[in-house]
Protein backbone atom coordinates (compact mmCIF):
# COMPACT_ATOMS: atom_id res chain seq x y z
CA UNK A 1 111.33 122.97 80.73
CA UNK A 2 113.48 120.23 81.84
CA UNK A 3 116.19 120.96 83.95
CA UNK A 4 114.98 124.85 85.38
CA UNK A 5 111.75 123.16 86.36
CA UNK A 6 113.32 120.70 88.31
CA UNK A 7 115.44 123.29 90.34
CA UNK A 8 112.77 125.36 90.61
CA UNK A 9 110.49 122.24 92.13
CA UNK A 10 113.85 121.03 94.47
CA UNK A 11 113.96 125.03 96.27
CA UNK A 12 110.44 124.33 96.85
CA UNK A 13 110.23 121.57 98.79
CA UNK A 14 108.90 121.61 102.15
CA UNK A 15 109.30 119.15 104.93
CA UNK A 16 106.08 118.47 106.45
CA UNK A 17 104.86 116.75 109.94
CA UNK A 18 104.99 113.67 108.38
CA UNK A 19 108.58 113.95 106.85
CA UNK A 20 107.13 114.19 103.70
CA UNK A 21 106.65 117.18 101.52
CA UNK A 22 104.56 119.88 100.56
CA UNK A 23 104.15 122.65 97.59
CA UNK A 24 101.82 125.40 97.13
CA UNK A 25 102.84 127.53 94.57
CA UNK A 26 101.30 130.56 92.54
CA UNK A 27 102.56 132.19 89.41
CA UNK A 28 104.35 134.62 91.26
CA UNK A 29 106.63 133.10 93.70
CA UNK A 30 107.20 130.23 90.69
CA UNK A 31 108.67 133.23 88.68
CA UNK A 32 110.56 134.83 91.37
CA UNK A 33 112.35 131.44 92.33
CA UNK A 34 113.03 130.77 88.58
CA UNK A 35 114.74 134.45 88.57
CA UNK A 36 115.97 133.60 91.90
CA UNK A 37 117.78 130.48 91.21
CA UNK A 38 118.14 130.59 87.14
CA UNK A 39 118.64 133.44 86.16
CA UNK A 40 115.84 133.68 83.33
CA UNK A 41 113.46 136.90 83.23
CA UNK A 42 110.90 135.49 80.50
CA UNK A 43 107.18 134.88 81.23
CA UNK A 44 107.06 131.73 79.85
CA UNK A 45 109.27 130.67 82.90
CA UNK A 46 105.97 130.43 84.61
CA UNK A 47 104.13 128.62 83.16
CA UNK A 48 104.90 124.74 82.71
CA UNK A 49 103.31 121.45 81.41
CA UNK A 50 103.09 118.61 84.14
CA UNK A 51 104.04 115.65 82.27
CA UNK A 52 100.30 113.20 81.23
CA UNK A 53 98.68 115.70 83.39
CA UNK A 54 96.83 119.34 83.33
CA UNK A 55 98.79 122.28 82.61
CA UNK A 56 98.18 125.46 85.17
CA UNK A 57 96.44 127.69 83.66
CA UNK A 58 94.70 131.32 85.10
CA UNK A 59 96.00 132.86 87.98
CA UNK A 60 95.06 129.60 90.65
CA UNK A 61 97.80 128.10 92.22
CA UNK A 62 98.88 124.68 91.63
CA UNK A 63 98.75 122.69 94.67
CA UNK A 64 100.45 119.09 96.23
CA UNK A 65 99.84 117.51 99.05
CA UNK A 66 103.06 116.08 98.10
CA UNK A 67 106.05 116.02 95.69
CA UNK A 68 108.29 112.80 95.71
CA UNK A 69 111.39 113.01 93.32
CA UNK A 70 113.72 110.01 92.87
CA UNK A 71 117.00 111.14 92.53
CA UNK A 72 120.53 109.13 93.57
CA UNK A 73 121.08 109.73 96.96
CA UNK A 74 124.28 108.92 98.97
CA UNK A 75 122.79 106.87 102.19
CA UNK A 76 124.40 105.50 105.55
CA UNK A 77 123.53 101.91 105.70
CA UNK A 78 126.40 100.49 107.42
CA UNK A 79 127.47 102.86 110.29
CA UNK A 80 130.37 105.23 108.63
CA UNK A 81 130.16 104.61 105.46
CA UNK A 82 128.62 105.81 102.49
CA UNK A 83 126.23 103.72 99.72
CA UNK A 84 125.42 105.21 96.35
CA UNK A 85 121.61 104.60 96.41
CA UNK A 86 118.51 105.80 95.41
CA UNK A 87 115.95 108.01 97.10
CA UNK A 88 112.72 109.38 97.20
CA UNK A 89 112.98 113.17 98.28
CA UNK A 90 116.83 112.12 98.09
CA UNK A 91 116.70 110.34 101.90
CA UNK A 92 115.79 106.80 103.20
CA UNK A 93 113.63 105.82 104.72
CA UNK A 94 111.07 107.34 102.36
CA UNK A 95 108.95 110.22 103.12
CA UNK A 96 105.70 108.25 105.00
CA UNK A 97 102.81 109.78 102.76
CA UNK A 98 99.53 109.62 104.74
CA UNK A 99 96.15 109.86 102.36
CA UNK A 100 92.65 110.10 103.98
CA UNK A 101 90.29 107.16 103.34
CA UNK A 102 88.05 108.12 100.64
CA UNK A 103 89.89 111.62 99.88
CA UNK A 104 91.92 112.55 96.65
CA UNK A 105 95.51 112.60 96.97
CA UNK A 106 97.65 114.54 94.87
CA UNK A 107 100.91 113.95 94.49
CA UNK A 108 103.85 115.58 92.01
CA UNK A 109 106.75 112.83 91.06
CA UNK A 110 109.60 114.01 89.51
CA UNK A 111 112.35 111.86 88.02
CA UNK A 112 115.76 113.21 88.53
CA UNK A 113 117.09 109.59 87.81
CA UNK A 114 119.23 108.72 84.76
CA UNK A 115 116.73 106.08 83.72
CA UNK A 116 113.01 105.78 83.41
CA UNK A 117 110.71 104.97 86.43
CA UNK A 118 107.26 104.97 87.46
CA UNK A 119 105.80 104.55 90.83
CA UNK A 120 103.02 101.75 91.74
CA UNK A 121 100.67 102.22 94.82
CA UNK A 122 100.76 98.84 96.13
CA UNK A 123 98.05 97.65 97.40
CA UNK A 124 95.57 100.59 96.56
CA UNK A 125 92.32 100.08 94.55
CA UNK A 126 93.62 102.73 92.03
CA UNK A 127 92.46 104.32 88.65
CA UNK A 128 93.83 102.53 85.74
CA UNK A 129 95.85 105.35 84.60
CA UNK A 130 97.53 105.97 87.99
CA UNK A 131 98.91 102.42 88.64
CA UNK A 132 102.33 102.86 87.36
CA UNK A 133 102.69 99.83 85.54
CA UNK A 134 104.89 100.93 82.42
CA UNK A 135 103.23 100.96 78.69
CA UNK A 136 100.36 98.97 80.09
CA UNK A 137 98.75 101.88 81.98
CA UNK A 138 100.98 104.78 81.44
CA UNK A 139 103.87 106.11 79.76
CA UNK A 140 107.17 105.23 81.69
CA UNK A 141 107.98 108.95 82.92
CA UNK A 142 111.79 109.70 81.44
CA UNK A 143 115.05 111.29 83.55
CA UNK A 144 113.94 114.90 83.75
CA UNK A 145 110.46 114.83 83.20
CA UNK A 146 107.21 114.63 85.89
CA UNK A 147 103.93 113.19 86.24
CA UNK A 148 100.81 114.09 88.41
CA UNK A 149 99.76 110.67 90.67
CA UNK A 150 95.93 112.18 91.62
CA UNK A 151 94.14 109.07 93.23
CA UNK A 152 91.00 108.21 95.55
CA UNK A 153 92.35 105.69 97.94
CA UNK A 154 88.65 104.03 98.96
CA UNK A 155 90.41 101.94 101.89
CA UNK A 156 91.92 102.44 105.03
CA UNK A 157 95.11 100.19 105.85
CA UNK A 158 98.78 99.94 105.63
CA UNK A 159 100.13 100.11 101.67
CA UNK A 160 103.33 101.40 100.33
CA UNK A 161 104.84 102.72 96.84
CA UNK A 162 107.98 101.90 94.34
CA UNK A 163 108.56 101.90 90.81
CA UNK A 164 107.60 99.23 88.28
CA UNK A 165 110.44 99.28 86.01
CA UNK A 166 113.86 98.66 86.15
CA UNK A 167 112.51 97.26 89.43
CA UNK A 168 115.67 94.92 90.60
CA UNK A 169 118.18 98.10 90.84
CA UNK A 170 115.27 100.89 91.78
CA UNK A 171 114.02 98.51 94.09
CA UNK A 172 117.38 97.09 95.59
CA UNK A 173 118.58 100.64 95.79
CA UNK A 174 116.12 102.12 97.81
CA UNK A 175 113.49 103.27 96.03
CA UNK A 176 110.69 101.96 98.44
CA UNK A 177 108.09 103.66 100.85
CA UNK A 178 105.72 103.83 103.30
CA UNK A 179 101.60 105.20 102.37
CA UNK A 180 99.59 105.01 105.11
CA UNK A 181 95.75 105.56 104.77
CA UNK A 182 93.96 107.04 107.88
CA UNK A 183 90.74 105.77 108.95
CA UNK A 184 87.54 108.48 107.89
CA UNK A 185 86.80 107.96 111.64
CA UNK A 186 90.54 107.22 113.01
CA UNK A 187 90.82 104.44 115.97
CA UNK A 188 92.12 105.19 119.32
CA UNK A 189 95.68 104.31 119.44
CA UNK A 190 98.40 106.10 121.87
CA UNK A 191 101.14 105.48 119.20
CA UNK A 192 101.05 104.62 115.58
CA UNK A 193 104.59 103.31 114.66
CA UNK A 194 105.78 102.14 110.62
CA UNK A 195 108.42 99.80 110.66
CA UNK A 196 109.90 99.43 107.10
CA UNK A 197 111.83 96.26 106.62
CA UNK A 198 114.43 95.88 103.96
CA UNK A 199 117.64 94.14 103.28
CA UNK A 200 120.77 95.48 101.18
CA UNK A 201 123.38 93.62 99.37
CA UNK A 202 126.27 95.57 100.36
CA UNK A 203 130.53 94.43 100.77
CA UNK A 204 131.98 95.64 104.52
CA UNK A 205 132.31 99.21 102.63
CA UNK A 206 128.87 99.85 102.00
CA UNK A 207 128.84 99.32 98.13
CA UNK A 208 126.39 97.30 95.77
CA UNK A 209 127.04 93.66 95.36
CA UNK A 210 125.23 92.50 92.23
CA UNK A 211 121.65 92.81 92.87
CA UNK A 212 120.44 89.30 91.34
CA UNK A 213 122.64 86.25 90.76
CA UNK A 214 121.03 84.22 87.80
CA UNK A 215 121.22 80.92 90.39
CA UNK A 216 119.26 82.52 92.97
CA UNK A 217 116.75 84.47 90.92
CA UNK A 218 116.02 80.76 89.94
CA UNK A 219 115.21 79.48 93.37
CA UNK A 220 114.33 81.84 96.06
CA UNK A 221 115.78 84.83 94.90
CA UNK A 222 119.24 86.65 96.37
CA UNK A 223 118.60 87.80 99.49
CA UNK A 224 120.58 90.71 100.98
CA UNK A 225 123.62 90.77 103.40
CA UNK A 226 121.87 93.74 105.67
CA UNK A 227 119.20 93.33 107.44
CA UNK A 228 117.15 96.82 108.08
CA UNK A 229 114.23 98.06 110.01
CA UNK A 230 114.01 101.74 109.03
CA UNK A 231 116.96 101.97 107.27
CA UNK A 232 118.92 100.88 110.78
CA UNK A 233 120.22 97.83 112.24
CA UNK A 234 117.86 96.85 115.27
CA UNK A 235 116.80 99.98 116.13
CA UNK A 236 114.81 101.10 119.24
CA UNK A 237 111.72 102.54 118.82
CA UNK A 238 110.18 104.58 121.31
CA UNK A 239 106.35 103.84 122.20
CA UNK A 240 104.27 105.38 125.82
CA UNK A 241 104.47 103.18 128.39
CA UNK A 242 100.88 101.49 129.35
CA UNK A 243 100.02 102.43 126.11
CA UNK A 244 97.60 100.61 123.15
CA UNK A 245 100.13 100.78 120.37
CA UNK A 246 99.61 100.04 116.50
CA UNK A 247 102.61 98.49 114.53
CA UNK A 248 102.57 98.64 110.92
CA UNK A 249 105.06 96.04 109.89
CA UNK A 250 106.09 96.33 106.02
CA UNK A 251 108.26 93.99 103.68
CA UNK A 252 109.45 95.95 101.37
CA UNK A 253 112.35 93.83 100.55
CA UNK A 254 112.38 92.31 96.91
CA UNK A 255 112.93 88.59 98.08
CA UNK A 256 113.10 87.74 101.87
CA UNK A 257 109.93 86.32 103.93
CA UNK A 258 110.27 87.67 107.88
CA UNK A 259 108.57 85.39 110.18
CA UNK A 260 107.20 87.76 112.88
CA UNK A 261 107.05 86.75 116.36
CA UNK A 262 106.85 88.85 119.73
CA UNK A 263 107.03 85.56 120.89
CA UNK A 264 104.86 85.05 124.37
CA UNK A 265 103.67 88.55 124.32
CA UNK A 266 99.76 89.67 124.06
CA UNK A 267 100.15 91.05 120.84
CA UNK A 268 96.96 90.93 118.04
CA UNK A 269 97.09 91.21 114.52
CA UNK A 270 94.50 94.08 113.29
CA UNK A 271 94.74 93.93 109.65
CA UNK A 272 96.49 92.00 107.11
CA UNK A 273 98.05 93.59 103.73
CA UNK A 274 96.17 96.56 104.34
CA UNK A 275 92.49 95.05 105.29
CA UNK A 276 90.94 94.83 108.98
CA UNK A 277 90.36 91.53 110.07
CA UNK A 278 86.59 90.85 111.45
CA UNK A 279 88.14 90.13 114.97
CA UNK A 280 91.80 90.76 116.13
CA UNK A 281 94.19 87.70 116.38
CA UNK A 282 96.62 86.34 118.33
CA UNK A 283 99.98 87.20 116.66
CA UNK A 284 102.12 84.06 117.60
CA UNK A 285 104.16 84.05 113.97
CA UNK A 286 102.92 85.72 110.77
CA UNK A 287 105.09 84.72 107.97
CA UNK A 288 105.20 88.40 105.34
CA UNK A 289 106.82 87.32 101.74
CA UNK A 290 107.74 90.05 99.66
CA UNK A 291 105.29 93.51 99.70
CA UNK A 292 102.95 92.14 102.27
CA UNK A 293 102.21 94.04 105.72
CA UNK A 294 101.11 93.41 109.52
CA UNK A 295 99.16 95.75 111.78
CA UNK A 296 99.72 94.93 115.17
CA UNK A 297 97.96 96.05 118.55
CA UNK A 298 100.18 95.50 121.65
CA UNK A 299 99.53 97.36 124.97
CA UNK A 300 102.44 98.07 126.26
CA UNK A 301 103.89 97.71 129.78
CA UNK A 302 103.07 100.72 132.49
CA UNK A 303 106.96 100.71 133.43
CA UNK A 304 109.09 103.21 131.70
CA UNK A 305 112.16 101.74 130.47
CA UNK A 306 111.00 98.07 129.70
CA UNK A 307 112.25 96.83 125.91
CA UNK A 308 109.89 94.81 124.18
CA UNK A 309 111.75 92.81 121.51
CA UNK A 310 110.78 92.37 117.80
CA UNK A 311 111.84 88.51 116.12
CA UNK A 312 112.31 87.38 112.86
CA UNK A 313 111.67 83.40 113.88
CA UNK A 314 113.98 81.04 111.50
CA UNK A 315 113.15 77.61 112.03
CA UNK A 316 113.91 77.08 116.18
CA UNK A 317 115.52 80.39 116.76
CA UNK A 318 114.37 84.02 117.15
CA UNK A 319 116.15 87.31 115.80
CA UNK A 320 116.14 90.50 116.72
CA UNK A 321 114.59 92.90 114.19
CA UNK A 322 114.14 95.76 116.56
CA UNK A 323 112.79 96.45 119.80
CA UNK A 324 110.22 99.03 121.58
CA UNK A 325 111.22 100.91 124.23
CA UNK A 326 109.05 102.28 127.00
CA UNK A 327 108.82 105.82 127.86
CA UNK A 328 106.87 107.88 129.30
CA UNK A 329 103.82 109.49 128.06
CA UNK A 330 103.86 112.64 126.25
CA UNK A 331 100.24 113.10 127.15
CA UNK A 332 97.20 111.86 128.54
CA UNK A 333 96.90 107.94 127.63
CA UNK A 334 93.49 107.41 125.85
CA UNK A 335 93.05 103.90 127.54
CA UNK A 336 90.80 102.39 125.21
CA UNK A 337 89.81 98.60 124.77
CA UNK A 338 91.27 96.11 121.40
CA UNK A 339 88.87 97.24 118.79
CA UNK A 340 88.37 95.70 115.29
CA UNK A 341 89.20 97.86 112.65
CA UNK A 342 86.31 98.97 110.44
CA UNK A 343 85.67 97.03 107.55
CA UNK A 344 86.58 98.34 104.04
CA UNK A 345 84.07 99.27 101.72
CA UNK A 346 84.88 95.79 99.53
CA UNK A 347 81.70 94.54 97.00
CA UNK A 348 80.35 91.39 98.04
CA UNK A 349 80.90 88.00 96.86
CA UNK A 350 78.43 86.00 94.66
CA UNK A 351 80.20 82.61 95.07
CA UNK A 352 77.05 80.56 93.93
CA UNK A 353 77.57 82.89 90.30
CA UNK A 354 81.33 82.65 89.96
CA UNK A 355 83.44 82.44 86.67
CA UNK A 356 86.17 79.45 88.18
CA UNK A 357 89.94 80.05 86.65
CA UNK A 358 92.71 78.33 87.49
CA UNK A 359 96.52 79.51 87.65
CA UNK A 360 99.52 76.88 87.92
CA UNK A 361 102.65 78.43 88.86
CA UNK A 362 105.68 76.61 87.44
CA UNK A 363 109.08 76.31 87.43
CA UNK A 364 111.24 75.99 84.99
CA UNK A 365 114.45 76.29 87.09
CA UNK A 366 116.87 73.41 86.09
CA UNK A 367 116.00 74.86 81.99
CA UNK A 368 118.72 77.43 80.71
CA UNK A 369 118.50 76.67 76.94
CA UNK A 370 122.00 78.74 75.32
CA UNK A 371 120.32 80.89 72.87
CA UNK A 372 122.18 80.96 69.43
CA UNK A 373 123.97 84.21 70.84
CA UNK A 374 125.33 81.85 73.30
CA UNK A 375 123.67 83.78 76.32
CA UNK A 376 121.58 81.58 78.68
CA UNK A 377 117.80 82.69 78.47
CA UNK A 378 117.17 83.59 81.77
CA UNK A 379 113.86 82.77 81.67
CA UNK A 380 112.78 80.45 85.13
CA UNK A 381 109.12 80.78 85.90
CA UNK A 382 105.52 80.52 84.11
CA UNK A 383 102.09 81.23 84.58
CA UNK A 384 99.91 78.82 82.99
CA UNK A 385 103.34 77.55 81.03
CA UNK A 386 103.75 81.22 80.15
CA UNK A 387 106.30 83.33 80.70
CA UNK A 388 106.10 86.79 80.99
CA UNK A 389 107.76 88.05 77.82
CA UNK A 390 107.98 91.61 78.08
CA UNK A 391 106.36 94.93 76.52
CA UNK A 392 106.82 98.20 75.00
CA UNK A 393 104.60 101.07 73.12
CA UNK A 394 104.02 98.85 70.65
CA UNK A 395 103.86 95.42 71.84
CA UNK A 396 101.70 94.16 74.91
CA UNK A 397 101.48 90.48 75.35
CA UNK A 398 97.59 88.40 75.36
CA UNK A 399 96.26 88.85 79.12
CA UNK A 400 96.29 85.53 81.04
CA UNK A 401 92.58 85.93 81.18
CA UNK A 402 89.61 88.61 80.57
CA UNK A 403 86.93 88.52 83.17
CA UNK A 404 83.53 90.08 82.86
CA UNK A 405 83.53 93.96 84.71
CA UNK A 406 81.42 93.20 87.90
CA UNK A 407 81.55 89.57 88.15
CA UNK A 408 82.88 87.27 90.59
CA UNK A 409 85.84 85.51 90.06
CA UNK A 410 87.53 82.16 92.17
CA UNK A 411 90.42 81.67 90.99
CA UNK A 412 92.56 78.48 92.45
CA UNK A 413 96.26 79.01 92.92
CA UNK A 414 98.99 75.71 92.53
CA UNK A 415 102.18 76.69 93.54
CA UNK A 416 104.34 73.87 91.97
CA UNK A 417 107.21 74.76 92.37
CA UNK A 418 109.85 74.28 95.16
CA UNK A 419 109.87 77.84 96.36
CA UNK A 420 107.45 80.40 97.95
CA UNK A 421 105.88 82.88 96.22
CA UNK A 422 104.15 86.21 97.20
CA UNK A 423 101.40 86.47 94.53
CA UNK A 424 100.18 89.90 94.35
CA UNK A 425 97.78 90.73 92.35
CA UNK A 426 97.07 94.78 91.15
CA UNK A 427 93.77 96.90 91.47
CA UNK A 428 92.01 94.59 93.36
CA UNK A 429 91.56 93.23 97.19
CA UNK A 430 90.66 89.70 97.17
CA UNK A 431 89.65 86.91 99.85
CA UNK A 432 91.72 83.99 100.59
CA UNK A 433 89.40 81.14 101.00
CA UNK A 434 91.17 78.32 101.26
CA UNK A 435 94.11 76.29 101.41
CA UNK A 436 95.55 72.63 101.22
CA UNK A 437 98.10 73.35 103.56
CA UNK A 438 96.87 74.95 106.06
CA UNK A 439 93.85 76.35 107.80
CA UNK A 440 92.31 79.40 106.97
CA UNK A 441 89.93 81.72 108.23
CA UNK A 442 89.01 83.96 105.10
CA UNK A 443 90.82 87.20 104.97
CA UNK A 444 91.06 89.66 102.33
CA UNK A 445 94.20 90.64 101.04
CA UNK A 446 96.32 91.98 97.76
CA UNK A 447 99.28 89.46 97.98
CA UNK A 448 99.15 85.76 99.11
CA UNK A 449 102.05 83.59 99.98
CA UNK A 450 101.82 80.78 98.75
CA UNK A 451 104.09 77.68 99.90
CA UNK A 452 106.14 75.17 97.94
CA UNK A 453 103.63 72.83 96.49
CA UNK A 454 100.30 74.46 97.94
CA UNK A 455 96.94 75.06 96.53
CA UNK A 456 94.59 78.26 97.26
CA UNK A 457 91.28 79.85 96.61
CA UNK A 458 90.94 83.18 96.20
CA UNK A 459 87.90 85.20 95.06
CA UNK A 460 86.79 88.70 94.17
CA UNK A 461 84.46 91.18 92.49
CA UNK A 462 85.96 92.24 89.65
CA UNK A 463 84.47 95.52 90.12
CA UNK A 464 87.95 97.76 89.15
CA UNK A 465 88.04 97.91 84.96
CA UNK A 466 91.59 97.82 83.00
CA UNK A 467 94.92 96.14 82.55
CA UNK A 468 95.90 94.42 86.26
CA UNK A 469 99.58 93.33 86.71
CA UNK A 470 99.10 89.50 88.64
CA UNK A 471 102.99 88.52 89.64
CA UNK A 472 104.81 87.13 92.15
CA UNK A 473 106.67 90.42 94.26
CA UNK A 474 109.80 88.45 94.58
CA UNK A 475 111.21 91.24 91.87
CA UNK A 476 113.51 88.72 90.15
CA UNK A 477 110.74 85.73 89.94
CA UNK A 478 108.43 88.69 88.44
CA UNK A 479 111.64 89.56 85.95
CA UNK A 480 112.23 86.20 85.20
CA UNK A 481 108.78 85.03 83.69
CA UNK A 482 106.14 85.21 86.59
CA UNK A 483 104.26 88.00 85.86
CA UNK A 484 101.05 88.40 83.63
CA UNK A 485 97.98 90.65 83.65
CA UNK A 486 94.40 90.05 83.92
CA UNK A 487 91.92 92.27 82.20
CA UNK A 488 88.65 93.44 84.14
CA UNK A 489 85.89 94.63 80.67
């Protein structure tokens, strides 16, 4: 069905509140769009095979509460001019797709790329087969063809999607997004703002410069010449004046850490990498590697007008990310008091029963052996003096370890190495417990940065059964050896 099932998909696509889309469909308006737009007057033009999903069958109608393709996409980084990137739904930002906590999501993804992609759910305590790790838990989905992404997302919190192959160009192109999880029983907020934040390696034009230079993909990986909050340079947001306001701050950059700062104001952090804190915190700085995300509560000033500015702090100074503005309200302010968050529905920990691993992160930087090809094996980072070799249908590489299904696992973390790395680990929320470098009060969490030369504990139930990616989300670190899986039987 290829090609006519893609047009027929793209004339269906509906923008919905959200700036996402929607599809219901039955047999007959699917045939009289494929006569419509194709030309073809067969029967068998209406009925189709979702790629590793269920085919329609009867007379019901199949229905999305979203379709994403990922197509190229011409985009206006840089004011006036034009970048060839890559989009979901052909646009950047991404659609925002908004699941309810504890409801199935369905969502259609079509890949009008010229390569294979998948898409990962970062963050969500997924399925096995809907993780969208390639050959390890599904089949990559190839240029023209679709897969079905139905899912039970069983927390509430910030989380956001890309692919998991070809991840340095998909990635660095613009193939990134925003999923937001509503609460079952939502909090009272007068505003609920997602601010995406993403760099670009583009020349003065607005075209490409290479996406990964060996050198850097060795230390802290290349970081972008164009900063971005929304696909903008520092934007102004619009928020009601007097108003409780939720920020959902995500790095969905491949390398750079922001260092978040409102600087004096009486802002709290709510929930960290998608999971409530037990009582909101001062935000003074919040450092966010790779992948990670902030919710932030901020009442807002009653005078309309009034910019509130957003930093990225870099050693002594502060930069402008973006900025609220104050306006005034649309409608009736709910005035409601700094909650916590509810708690997510996470098993608890049976530390006094715990399986104990250990994970060294090294680097292997300053070694670029000339293979006998005479290309230099670009190979700069282990886990457990392992580095991540690869894997197709036929080949997966040993898991780094296989932990019992519904035990707890500590597992302590040596970063030693000279650089930071965002360890994120799939399928699973887990609970930072401590650090040697600085103090913690335990949170849970699906990535943790960990600095030059630290140690952490982490623990978890390893309650979620299959093949979980564990990597750093600096994309070329992950492409250049650290990456692994761990399997939960």
């Amino acid at each position: 069905m290829g090609q006519s099932f893609k047009q027929r998909i793209n004339l269906k696509l509906q923008a919905n509140t959200n700036g996402a889309s929607t599809l219901t469909l039955n047999r007959r308006q699917l045939v009289k769009s494929s006569l419509a737009s194709i030309g073809l007057a067969t029967l068998s033009a209406c009925r189709f095979n979702l790629s590793k999903a269920e085919p329609t069958s009867g007379n019901e109608a199949p229905q999305y509460d979203y379709i994403l393709t990922a197509e190229p996409s011409p985009l206006e980084i840089l004011p006036g001019k034009t970048t060839p990137g890559l989009g979901f739904n052909g646009q950047f930002p991404a659609p925002v797709i908004r699941a309810q906590q504890g409801k199935a999501i369905r969502i259609l993804f079509v890949n009008n790329l010229s390569q294979a992609t998948t898409i990962h759910w970062h963050g969500i305590r997924i399925d096995i087969k809907m993780d969208g790790v390639p050959f390890l838990s599904q089949a990559p989905v190839q240029p023209g063809e679709t897969f079905l992404y139905e899912f039970v997302c069983p927390d509430a919190g910030t989380f956001w999607y890309h692919p998991h192959m070809h991840s340095v160009e998909q990635l660095g192109k613009g193939l990134v997004g925003a999923l937001i999880v509503d609460e079952a029983e939502a909090p009272e907020f007068d505003a609920d703002l997602v601010i995406g934040l993403k760099d670009w390696r583009l020349d003065k034009q607005g075209q490409f410069l290479p996406l990964s230079i060996p050198r850097h993909a060795a230390r802290a990986g290349t970081l972008g010449t164009v900063e971005s909050v929304n696909g903008e340079q520092r934007p102004t947001l619009l928020a009601p004046a007097g108003g409780l306001v939720r920020l959902r701050f995500l790095n969905m950059d491949s390398s750079r850490v922001y260092h978040l700062s409102l600087k004096d104001l009486d802002a709290h952090i709510i929930a960290i990498d998608g999971s409530p804190v037990a009582k909101p915190r001062p935000l003074v700085t919040h450092d966010m590697g790779a992948g990670m995300r902030l919710d932030v509560a901020i009442r807002l000033t009653k005078e309309v007008g009034q910019d509130i500015v957003i930093y990225d702090k870099k050693g002594r100074g502060y930069f402008e990310l973006c900025r609220l503005q104050t306006e005034a309200p649309k409608q009736a302010l709910l005035n409601t008091e700094l909650r916590a968050l509810a708690p997510n529905p996470l098993p608890s920990l049976k530390l006094e029963e715990a399986q104990h691993l250990r994970f060294e992160f090294e680097w292997a930087g300053a070694l670029s052996p000339v293979g006998h090809d005479g290309k230099v094996d670009q190979t700069f980072w282990t886990i457990n003096r392992r580095a991540w070799a690869g894997m197709h249908s036929g080949t997966l590489p040993a898991p780094l370890a296989v932990v019992p299904l519904g035990k707890t696992i500590v597992m302590e973390l040596h970063n030693a190495t000279p650089h930071g790395h965002p360890i994120h680990m799939h399928g699973i929320i887990f609970t930072v417990l401590s650090s040697d470098k600085r103090t913690i009060d335990p949170f849970q969490t699906d990535t943790v940065l960990l600095e030059r030369n630290e140690r952490a504990t982490i623990a978890f139930v390893a309650d979620n059964p299959g093949r979980w990616m564990f990597h750093c989300h600096v994309i070329e670190h992950m492409k250049t050896g650290l990456m692994g899986y761990i399997t939960i039987a």
